[in-house]
Protein backbone atom coordinates (compact mmCIF):
# COMPACT_ATOMS: atom_id res chain seq x y z
CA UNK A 1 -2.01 -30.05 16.47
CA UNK A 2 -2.60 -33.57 17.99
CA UNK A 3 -1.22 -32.82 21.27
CA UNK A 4 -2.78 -33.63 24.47
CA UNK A 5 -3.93 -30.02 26.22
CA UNK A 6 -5.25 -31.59 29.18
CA UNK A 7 -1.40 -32.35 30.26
CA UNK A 8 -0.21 -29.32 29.43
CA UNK A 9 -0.11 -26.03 31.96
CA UNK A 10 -2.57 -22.77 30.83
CA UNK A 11 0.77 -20.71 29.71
CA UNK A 12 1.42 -23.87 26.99
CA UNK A 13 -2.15 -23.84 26.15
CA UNK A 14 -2.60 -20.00 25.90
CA UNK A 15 0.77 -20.52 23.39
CA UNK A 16 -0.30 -23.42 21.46
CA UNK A 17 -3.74 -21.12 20.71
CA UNK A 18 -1.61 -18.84 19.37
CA UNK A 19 0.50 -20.07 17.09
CA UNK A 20 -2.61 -21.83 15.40
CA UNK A 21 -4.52 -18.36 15.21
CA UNK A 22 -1.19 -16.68 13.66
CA UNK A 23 -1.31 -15.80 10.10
CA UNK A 24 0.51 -17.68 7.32
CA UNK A 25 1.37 -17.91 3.65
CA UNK A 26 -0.88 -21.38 3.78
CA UNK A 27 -3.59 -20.09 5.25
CA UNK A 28 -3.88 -17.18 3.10
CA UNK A 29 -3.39 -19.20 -0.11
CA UNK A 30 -6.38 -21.43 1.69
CA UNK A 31 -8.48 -18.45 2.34
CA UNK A 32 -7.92 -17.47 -2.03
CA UNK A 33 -5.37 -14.81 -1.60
CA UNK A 34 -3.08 -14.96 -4.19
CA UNK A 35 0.40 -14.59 -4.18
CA UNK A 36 2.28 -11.40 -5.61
CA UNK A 37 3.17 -8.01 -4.37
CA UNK A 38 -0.10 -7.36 -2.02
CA UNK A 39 0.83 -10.89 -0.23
CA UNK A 40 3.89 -9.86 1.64
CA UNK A 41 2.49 -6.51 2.70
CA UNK A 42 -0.92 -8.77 4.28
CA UNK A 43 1.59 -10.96 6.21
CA UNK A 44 3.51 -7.95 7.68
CA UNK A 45 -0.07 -5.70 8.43
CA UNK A 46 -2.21 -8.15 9.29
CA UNK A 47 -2.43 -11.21 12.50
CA UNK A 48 -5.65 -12.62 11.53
CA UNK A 49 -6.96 -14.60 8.35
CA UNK A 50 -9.89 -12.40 8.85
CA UNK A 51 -8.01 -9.18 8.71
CA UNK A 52 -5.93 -10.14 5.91
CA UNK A 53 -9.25 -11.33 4.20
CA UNK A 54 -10.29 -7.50 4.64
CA UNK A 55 -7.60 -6.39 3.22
CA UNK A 56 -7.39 -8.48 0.49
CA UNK A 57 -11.13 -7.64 -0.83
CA UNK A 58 -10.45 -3.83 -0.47
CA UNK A 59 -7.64 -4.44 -2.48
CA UNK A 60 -9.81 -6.11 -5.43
CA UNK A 61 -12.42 -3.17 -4.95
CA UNK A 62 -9.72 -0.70 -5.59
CA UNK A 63 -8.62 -2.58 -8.93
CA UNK A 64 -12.05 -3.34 -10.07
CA UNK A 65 -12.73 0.81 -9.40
CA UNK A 66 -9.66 1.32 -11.00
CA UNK A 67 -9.98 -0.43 -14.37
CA UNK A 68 -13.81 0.49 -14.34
CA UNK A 69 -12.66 4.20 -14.20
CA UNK A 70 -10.02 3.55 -16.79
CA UNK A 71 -7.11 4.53 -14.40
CA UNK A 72 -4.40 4.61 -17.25
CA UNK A 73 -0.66 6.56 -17.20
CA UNK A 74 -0.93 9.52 -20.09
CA UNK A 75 2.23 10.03 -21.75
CA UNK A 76 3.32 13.71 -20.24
CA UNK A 77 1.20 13.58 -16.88
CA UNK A 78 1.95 14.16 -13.62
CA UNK A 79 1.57 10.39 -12.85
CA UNK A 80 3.32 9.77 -15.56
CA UNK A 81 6.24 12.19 -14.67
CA UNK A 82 6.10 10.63 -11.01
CA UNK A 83 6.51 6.97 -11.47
CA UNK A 84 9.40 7.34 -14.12
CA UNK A 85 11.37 10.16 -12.43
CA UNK A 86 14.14 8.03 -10.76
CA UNK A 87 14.08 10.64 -7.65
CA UNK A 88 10.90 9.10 -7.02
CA UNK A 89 11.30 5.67 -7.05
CA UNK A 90 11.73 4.13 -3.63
CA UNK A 91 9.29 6.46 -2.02
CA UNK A 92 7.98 4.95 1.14
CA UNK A 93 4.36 3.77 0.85
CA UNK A 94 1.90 5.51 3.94
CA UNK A 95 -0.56 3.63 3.41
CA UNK A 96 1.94 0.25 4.04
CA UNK A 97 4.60 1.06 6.13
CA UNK A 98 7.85 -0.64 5.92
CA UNK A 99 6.76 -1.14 1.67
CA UNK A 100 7.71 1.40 -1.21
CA UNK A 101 4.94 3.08 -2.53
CA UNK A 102 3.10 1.60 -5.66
CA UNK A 103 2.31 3.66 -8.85
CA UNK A 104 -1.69 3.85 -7.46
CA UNK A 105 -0.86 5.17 -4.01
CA UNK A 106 1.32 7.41 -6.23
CA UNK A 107 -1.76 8.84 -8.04
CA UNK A 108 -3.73 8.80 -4.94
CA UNK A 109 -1.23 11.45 -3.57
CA UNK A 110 -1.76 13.34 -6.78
CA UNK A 111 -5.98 13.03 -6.59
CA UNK A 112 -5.29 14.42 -3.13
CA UNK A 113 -3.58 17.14 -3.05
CA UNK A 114 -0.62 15.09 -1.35
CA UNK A 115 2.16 16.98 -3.74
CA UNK A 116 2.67 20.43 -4.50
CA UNK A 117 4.42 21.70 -7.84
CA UNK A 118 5.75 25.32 -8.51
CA UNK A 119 2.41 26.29 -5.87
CA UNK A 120 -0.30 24.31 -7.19
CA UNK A 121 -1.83 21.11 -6.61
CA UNK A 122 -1.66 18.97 -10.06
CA UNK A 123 -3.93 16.24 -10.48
CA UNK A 124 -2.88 12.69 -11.76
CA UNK A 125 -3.68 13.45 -15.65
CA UNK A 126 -2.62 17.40 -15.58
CA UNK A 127 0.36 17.57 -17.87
CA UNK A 128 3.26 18.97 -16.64
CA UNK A 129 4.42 22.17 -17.40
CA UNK A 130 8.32 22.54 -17.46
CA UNK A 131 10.49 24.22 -15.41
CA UNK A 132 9.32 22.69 -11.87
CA UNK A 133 10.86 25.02 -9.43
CA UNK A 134 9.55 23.75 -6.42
CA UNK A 135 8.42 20.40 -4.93
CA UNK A 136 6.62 19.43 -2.01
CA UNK A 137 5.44 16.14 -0.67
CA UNK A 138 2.68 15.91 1.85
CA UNK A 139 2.40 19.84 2.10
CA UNK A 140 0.38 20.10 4.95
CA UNK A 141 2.03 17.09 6.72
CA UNK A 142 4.46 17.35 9.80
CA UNK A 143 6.44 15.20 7.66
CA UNK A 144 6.49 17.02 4.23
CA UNK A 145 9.63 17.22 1.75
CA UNK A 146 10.87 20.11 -0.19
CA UNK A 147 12.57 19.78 -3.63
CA UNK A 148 14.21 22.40 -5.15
């Protein structure tokens, strides 16, 4: 900003310093973060370029693990079964509040024991075994859900 901070009082100043510290969609775009789903869940989590830098380059880690690891959907999973099961979609992301929860974090509850079937605790590439009785999300959570 070209304004003149020696004529304005410390509150201004303190407000002015602000604003230009705040985090925007041009700054971020500056920075090299590109725009798609991640970018909107940066600008709500994050106040700083540097934070949403962080972010952003655990983010690419994750994908670079991912396709390295050959993180692919089998036909007759669990994964598979939880990302195409309408119940499911919508599900609230924890790792990004205020988001829904992507098909990775999905697995990642899977990998982690985060969801209980008929008393065990599938993994992402198990294949399911039919009838599901029972259903638990976040089993050992103060917030879990039972299906039935």
């Amino acid at each position: 900003m070209n304004l003149n901070l020696v004529t304005l009082s410390k509150k201004q100043k303190t407000i002015i310093e602000k604003t230009e510290n705040m985090l925007n969609a041009k700054k971020m775009i500056e920075a090299g973060i590109r725009p798609g789903a991640l970018f909107g869940r940066i600008m709500k989590s994050c106040q700083t370029i540097d934070e949403a830098l962080a972010m952003w380059e655990k983010h690419q880690e994750q994908k670079s693990k991912d396709a390295i690891e050959g993180k692919k959907i089998v036909d007759g999973s669990f994964w598979h079964w939880l990302v195409n099961n309408q119940c499911f979609h919508g599900l609230p992301s924890r790792e990004f509040p205020g988001s829904i929860a992507s098909n990775s974090e999905k697995r990642r509850w899977l990998e982690s024991g985060g969801i209980r079937v008929n008393g065990e605790f599938p993994k992402a590439n198990h294949l399911v075994q039919f009838p599901i009785f029972d259903l638990v999300l976040f089993p050992n959570s103060k917030n879990k859900v039972t299906m039935v």
